[in-house]
PDB file of N, CA and C in Angstrom:
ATOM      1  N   UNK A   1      64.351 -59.018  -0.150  1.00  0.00           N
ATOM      2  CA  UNK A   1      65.117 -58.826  -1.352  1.00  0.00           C
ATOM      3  C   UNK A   1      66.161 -59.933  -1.443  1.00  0.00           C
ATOM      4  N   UNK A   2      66.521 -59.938  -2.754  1.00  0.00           N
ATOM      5  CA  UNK A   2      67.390 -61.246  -2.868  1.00  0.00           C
ATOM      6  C   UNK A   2      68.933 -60.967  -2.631  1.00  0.00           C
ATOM      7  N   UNK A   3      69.292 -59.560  -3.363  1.00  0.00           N
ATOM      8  CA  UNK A   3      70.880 -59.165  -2.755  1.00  0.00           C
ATOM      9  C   UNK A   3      70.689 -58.027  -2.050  1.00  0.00           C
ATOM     10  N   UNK A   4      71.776 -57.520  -1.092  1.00  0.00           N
ATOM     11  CA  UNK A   4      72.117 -56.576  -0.017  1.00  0.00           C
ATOM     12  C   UNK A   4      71.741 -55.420  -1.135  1.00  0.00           C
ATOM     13  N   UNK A   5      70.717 -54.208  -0.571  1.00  0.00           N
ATOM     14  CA  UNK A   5      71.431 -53.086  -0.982  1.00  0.00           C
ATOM     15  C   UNK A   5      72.248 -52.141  -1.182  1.00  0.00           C
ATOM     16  N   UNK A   6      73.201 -52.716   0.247  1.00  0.00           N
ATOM     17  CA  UNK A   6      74.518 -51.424   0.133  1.00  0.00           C
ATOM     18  C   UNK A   6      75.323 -52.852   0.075  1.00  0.00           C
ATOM     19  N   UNK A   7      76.925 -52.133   0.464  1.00  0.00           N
ATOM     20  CA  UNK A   7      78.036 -53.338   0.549  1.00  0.00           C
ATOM     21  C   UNK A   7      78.132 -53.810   2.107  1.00  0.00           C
ATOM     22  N   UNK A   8      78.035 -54.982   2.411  1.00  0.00           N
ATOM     23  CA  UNK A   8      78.229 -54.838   3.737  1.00  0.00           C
ATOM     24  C   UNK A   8      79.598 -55.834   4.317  1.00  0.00           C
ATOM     25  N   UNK A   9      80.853 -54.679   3.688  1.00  0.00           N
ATOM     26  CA  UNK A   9      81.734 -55.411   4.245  1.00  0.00           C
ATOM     27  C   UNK A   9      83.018 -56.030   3.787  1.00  0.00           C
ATOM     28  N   UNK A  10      82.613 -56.912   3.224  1.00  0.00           N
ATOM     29  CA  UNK A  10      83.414 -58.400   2.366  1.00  0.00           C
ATOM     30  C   UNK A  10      83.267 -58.094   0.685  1.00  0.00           C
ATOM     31  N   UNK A  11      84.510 -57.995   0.714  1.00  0.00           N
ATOM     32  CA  UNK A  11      84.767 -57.497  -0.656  1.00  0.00           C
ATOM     33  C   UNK A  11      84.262 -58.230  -1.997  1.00  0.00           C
ATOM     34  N   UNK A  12      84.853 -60.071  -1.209  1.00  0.00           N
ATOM     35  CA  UNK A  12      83.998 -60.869  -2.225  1.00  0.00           C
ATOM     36  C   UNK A  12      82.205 -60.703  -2.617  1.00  0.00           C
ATOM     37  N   UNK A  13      81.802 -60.304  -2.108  1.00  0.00           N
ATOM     38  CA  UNK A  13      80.187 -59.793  -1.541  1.00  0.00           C
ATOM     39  C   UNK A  13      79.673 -58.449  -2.188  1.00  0.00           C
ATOM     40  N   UNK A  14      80.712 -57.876  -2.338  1.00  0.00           N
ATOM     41  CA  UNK A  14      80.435 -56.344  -2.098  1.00  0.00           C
ATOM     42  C   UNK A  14      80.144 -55.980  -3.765  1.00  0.00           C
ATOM     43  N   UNK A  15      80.864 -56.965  -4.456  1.00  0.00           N
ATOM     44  CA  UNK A  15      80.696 -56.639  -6.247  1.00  0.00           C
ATOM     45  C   UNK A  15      79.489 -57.029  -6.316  1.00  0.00           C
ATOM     46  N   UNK A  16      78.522 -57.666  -5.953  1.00  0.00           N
ATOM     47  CA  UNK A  16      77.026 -58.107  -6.129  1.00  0.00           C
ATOM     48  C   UNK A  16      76.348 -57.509  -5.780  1.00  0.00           C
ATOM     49  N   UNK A  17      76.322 -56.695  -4.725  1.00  0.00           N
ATOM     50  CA  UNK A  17      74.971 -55.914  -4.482  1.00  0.00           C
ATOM     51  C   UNK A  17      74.001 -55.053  -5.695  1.00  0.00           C
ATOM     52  N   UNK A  18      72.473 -54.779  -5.110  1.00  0.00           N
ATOM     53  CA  UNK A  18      72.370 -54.275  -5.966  1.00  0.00           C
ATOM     54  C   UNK A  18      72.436 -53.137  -7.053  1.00  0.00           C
ATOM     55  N   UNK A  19      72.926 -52.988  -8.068  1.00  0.00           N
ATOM     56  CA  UNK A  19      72.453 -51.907  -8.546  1.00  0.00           C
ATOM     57  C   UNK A  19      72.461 -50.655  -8.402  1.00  0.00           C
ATOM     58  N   UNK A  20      71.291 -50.755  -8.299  1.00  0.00           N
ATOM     59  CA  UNK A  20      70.646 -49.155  -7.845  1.00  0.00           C
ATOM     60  C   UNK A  20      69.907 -49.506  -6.121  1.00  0.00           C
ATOM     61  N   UNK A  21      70.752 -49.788  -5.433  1.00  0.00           N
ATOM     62  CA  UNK A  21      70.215 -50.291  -3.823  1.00  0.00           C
ATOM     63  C   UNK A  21      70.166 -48.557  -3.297  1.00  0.00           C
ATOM     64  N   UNK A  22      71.055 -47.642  -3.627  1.00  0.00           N
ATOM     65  CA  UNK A  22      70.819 -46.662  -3.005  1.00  0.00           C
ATOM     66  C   UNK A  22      69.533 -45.968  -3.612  1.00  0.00           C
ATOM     67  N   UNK A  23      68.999 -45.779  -4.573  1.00  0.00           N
ATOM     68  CA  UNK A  23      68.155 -45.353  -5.037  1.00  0.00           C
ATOM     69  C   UNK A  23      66.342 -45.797  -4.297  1.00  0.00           C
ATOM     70  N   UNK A  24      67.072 -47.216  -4.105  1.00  0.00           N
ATOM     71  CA  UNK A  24      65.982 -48.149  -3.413  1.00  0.00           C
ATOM     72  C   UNK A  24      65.749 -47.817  -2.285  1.00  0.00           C
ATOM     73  N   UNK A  25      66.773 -47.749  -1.502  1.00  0.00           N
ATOM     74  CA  UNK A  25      67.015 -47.222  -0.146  1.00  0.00           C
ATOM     75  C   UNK A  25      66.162 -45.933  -0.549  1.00  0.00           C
ATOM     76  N   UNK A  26      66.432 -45.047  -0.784  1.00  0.00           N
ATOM     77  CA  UNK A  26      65.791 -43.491  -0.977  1.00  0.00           C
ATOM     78  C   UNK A  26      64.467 -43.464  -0.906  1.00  0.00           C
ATOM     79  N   UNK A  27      63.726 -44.389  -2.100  1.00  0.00           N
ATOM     80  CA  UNK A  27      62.520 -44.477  -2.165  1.00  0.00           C
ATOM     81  C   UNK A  27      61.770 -45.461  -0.892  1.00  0.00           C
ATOM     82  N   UNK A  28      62.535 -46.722  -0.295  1.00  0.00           N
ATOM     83  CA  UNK A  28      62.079 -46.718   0.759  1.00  0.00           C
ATOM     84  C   UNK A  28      61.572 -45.803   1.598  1.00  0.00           C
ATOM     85  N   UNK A  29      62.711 -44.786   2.114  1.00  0.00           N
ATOM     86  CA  UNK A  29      62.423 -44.179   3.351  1.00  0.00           C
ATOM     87  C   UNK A  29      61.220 -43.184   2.870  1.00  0.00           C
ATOM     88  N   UNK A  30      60.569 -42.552   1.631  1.00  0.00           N
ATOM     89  CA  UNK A  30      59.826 -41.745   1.657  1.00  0.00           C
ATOM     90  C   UNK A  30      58.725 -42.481   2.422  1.00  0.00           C
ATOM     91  N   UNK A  31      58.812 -43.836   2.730  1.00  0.00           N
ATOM     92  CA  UNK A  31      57.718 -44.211   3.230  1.00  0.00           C
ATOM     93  C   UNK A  31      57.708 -44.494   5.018  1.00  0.00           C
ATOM     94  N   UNK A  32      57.189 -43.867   6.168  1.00  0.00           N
ATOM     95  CA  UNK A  32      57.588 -43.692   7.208  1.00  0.00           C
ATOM     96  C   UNK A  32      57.286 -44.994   7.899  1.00  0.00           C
ATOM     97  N   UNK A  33      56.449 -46.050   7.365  1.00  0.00           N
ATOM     98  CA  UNK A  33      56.192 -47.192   7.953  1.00  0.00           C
ATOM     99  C   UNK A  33      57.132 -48.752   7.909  1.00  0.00           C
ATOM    100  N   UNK A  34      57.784 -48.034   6.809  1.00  0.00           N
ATOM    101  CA  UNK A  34      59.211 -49.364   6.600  1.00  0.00           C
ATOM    102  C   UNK A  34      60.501 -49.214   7.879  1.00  0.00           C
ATOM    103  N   UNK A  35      60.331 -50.408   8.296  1.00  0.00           N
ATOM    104  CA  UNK A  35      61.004 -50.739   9.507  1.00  0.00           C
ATOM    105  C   UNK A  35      61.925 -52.034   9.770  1.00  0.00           C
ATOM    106  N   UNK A  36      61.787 -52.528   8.086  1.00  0.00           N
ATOM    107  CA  UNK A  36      63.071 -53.905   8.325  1.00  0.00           C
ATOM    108  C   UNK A  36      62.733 -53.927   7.172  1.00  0.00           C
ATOM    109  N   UNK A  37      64.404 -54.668   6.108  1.00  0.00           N
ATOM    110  CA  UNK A  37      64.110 -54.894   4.809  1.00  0.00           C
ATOM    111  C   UNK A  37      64.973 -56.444   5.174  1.00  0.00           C
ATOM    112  N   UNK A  38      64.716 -57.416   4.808  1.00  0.00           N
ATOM    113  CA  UNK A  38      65.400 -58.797   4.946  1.00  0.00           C
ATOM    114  C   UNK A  38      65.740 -59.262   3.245  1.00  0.00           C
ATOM    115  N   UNK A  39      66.867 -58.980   3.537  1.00  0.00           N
ATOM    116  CA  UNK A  39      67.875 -59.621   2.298  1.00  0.00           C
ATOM    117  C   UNK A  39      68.502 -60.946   2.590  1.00  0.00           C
ATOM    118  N   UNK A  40      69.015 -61.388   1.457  1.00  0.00           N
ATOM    119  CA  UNK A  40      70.298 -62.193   1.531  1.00  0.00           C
ATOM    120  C   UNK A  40      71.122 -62.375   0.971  1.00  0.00           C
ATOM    121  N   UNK A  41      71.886 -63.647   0.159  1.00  0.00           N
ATOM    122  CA  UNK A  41      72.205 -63.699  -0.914  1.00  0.00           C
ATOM    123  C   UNK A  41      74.481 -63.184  -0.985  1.00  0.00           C
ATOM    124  N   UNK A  42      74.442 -62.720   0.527  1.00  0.00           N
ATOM    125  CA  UNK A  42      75.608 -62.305   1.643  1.00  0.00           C
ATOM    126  C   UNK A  42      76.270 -63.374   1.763  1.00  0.00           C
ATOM    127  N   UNK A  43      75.927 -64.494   1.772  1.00  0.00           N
ATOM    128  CA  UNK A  43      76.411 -66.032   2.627  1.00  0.00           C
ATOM    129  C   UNK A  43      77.364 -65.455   3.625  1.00  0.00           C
ATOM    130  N   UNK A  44      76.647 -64.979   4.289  1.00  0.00           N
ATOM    131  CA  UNK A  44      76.882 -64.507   5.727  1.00  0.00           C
ATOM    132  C   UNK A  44      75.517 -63.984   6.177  1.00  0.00           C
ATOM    133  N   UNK A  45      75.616 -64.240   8.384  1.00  0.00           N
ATOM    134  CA  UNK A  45      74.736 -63.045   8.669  1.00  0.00           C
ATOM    135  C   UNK A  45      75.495 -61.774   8.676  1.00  0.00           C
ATOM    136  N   UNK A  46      74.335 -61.041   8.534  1.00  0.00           N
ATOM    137  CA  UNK A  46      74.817 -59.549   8.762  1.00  0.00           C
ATOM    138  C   UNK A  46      73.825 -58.568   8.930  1.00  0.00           C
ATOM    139  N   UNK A  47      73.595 -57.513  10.053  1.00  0.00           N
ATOM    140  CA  UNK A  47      72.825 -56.725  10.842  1.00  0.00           C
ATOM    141  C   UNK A  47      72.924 -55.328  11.163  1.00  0.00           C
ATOM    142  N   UNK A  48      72.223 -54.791   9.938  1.00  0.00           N
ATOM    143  CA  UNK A  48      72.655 -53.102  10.002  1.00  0.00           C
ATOM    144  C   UNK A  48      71.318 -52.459  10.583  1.00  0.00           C
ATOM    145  N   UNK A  49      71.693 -51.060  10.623  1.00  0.00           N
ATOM    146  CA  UNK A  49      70.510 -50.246  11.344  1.00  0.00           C
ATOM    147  C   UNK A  49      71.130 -48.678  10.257  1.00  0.00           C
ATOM    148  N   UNK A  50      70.293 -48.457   8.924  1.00  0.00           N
ATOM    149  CA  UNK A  50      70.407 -47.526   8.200  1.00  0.00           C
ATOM    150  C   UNK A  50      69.279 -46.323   8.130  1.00  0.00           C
ATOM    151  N   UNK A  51      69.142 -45.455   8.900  1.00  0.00           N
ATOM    152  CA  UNK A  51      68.404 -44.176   8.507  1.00  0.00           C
ATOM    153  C   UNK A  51      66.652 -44.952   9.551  1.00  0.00           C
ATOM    154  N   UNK A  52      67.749 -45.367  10.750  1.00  0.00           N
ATOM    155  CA  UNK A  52      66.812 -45.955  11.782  1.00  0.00           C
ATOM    156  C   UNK A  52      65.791 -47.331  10.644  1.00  0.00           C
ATOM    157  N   UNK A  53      65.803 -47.917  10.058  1.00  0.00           N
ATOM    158  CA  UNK A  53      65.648 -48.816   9.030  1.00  0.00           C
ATOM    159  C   UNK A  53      66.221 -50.233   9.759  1.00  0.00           C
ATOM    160  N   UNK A  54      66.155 -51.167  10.156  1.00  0.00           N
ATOM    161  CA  UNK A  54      66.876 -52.064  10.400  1.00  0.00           C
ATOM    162  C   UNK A  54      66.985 -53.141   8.951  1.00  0.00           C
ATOM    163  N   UNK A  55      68.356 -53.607   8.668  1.00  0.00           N
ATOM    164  CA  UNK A  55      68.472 -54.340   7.457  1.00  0.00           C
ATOM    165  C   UNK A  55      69.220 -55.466   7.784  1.00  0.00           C
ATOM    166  N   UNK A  56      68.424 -56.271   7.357  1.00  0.00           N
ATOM    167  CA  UNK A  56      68.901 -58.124   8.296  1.00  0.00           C
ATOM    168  C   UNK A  56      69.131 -58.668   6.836  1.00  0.00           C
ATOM    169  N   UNK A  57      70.463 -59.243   6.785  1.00  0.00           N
ATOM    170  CA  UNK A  57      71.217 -60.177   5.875  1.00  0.00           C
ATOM    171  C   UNK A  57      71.069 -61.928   6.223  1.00  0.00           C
ATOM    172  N   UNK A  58      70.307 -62.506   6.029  1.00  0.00           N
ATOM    173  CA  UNK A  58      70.353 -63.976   6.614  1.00  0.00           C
ATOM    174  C   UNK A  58      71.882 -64.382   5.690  1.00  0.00           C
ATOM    175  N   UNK A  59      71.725 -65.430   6.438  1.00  0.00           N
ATOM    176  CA  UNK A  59      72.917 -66.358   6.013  1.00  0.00           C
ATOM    177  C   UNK A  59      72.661 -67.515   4.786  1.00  0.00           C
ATOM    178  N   UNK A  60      73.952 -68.020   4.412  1.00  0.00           N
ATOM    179  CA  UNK A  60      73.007 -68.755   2.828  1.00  0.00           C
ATOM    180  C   UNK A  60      72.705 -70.064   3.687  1.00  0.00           C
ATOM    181  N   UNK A  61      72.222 -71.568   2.726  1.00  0.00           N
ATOM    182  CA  UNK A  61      71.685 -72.485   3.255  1.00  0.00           C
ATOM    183  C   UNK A  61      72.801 -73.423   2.553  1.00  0.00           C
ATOM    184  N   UNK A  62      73.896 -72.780   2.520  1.00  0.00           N
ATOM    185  CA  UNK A  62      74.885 -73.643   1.881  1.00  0.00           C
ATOM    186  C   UNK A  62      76.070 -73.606   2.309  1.00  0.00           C
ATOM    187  N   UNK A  63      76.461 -72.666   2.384  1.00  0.00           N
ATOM    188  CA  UNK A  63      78.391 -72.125   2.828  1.00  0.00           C
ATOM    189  C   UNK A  63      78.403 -70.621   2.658  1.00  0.00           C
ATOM    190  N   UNK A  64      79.043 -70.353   4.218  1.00  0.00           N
ATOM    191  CA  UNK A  64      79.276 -69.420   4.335  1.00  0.00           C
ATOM    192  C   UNK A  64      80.753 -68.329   3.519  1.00  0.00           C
ATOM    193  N   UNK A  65      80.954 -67.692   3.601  1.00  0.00           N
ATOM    194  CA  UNK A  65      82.138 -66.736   3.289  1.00  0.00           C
ATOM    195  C   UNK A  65      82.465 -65.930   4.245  1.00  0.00           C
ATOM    196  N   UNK A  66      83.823 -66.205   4.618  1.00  0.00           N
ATOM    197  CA  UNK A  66      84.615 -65.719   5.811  1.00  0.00           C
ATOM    198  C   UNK A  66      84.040 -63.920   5.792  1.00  0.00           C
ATOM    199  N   UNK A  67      83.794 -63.212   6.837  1.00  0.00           N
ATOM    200  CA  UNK A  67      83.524 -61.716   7.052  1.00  0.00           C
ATOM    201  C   UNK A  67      84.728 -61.189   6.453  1.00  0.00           C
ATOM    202  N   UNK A  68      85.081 -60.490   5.426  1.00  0.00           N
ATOM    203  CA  UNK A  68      85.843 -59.061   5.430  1.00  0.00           C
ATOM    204  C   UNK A  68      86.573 -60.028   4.727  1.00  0.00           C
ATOM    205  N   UNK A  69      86.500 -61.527   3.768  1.00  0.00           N
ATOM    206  CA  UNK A  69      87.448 -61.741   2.841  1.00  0.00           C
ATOM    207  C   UNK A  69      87.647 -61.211   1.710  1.00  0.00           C
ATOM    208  N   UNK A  70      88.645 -61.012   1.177  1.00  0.00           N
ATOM    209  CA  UNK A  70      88.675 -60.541  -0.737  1.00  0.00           C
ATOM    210  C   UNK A  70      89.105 -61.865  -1.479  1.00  0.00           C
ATOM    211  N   UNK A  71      89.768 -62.961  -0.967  1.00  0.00           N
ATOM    212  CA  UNK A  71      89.341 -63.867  -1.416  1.00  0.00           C
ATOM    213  C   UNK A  71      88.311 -64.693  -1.625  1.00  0.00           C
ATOM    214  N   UNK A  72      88.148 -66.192  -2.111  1.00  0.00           N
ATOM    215  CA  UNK A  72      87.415 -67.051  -2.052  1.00  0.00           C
ATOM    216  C   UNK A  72      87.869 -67.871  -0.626  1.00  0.00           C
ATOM    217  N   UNK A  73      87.368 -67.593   0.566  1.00  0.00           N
ATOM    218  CA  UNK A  73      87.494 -68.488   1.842  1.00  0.00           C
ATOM    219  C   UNK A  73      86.277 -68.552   2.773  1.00  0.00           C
ATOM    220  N   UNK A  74      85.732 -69.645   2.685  1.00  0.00           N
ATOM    221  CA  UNK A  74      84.511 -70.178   2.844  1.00  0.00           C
ATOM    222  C   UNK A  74      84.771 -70.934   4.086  1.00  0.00           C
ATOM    223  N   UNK A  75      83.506 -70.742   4.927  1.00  0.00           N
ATOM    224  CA  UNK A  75      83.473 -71.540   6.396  1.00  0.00           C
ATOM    225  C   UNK A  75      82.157 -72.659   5.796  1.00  0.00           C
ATOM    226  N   UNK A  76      82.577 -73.738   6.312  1.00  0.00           N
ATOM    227  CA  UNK A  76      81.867 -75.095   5.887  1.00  0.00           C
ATOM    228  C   UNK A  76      80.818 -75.547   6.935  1.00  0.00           C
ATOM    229  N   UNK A  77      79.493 -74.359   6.782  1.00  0.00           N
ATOM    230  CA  UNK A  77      78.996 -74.576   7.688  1.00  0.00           C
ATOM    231  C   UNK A  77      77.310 -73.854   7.150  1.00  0.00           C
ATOM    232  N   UNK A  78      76.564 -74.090   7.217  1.00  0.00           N
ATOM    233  CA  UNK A  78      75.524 -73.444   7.088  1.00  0.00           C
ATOM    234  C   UNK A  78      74.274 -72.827   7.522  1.00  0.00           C
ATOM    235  N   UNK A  79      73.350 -72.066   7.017  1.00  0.00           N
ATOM    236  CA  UNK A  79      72.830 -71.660   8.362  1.00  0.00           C
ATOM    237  C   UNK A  79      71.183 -70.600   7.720  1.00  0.00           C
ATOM    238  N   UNK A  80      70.139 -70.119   8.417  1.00  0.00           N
ATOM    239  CA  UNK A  80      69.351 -69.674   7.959  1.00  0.00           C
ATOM    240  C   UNK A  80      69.026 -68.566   9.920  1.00  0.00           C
ATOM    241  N   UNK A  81      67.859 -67.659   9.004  1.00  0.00           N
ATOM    242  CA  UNK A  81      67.755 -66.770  10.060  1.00  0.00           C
ATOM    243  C   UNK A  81      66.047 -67.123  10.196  1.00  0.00           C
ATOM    244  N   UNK A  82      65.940 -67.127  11.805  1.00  0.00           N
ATOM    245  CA  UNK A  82      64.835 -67.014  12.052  1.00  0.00           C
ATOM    246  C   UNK A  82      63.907 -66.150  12.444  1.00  0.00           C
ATOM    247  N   UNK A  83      62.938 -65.214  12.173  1.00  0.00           N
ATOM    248  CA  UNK A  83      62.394 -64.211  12.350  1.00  0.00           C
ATOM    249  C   UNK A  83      60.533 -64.422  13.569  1.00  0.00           C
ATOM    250  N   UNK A  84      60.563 -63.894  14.908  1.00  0.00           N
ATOM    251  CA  UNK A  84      59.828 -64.019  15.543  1.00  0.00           C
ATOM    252  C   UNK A  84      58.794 -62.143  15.925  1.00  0.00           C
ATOM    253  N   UNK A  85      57.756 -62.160  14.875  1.00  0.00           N
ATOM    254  CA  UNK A  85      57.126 -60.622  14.313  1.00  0.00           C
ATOM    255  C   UNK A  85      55.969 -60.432  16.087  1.00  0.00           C
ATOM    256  N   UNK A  86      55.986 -59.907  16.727  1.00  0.00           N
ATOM    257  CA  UNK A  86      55.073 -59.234  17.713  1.00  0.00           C
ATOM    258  C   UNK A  86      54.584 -58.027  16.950  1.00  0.00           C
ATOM    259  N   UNK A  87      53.548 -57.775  17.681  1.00  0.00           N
ATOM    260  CA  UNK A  87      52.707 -56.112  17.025  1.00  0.00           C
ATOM    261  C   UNK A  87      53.715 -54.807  16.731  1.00  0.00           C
ATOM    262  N   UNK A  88      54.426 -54.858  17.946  1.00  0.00           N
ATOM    263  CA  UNK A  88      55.027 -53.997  18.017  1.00  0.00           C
ATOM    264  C   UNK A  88      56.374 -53.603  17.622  1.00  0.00           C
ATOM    265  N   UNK A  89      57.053 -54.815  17.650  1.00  0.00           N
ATOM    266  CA  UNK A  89      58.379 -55.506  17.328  1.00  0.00           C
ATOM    267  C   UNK A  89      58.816 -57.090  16.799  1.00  0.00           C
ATOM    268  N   UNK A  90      59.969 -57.180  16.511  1.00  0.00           N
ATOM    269  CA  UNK A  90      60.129 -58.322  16.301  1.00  0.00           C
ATOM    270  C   UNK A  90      61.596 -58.742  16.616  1.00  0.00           C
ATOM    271  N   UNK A  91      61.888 -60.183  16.849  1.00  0.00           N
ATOM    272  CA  UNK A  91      63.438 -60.594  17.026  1.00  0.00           C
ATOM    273  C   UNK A  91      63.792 -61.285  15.684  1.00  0.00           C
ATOM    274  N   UNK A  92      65.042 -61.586  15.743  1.00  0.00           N
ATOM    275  CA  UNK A  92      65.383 -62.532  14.606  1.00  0.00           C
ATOM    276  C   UNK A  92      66.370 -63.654  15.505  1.00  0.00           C
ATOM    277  N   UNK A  93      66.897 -64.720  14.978  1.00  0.00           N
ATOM    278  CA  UNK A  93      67.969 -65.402  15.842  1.00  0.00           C
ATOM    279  C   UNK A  93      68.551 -65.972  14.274  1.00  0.00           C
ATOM    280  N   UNK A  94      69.926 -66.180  14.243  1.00  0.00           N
ATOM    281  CA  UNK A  94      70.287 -67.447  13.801  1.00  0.00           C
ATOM    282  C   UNK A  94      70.541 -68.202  13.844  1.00  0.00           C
ATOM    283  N   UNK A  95      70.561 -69.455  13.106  1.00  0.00           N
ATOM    284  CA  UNK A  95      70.843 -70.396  13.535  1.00  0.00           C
ATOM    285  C   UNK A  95      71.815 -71.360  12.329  1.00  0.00           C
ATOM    286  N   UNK A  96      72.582 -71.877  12.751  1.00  0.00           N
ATOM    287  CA  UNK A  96      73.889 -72.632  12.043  1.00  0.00           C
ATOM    288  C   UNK A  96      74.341 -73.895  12.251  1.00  0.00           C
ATOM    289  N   UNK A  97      73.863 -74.466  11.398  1.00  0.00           N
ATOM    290  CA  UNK A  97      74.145 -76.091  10.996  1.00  0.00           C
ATOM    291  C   UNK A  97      75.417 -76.404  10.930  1.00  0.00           C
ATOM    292  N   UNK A  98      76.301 -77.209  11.506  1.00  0.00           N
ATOM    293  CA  UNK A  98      77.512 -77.265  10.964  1.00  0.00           C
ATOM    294  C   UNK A  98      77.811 -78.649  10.667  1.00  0.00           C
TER     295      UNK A  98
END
């Protein structure tokens, strides 16, 4: 997905999410095989675990935004997430250009 479904956090961030993300969320879980939703769109990472759901926020490919600002304060640095899928599981790492 392109924005977070809930808020995660950072206030500057938090007016964008989507919509109707809880609704989304809902209709996800009727389904017992969803096990990661990868968003972004945060310019931040960020790594939740909702209704046993894991929800991975990559980071933007441009500039970040300080965690937990309500201003505009941006870290000058950029960065993307990498995702490594096994049968059973999978990792993610990030990684940050500066």
């Amino acid at each position: 997905m392109h924005h977070p479904p809930f808020p995660v956090g950072t206030p500057l961030i938090d007016d964008y999410i989507l919509k109707n993300g809880e609704d989304l969320l809902k209709k996800f879980f009727e389904y017992k095989n969803i096990e990661l939703i990868i968003c972004g769109h945060a310019h931040g990472d960020y790594q939740f675990n909702y209704h046993d759901v894991n929800i991975e926020v990559a980071p933007a490919t441009c500039f970040q935004f300080k965690k937990g600002t309500l201003d505009v304060t941006v870290e000058t640095r950029s960065g993307y997430r990498i995702f490594d899928f096994k049968r059973e599981d999978y990792t993610s790492k990030t990684i940050f250009i500066f």
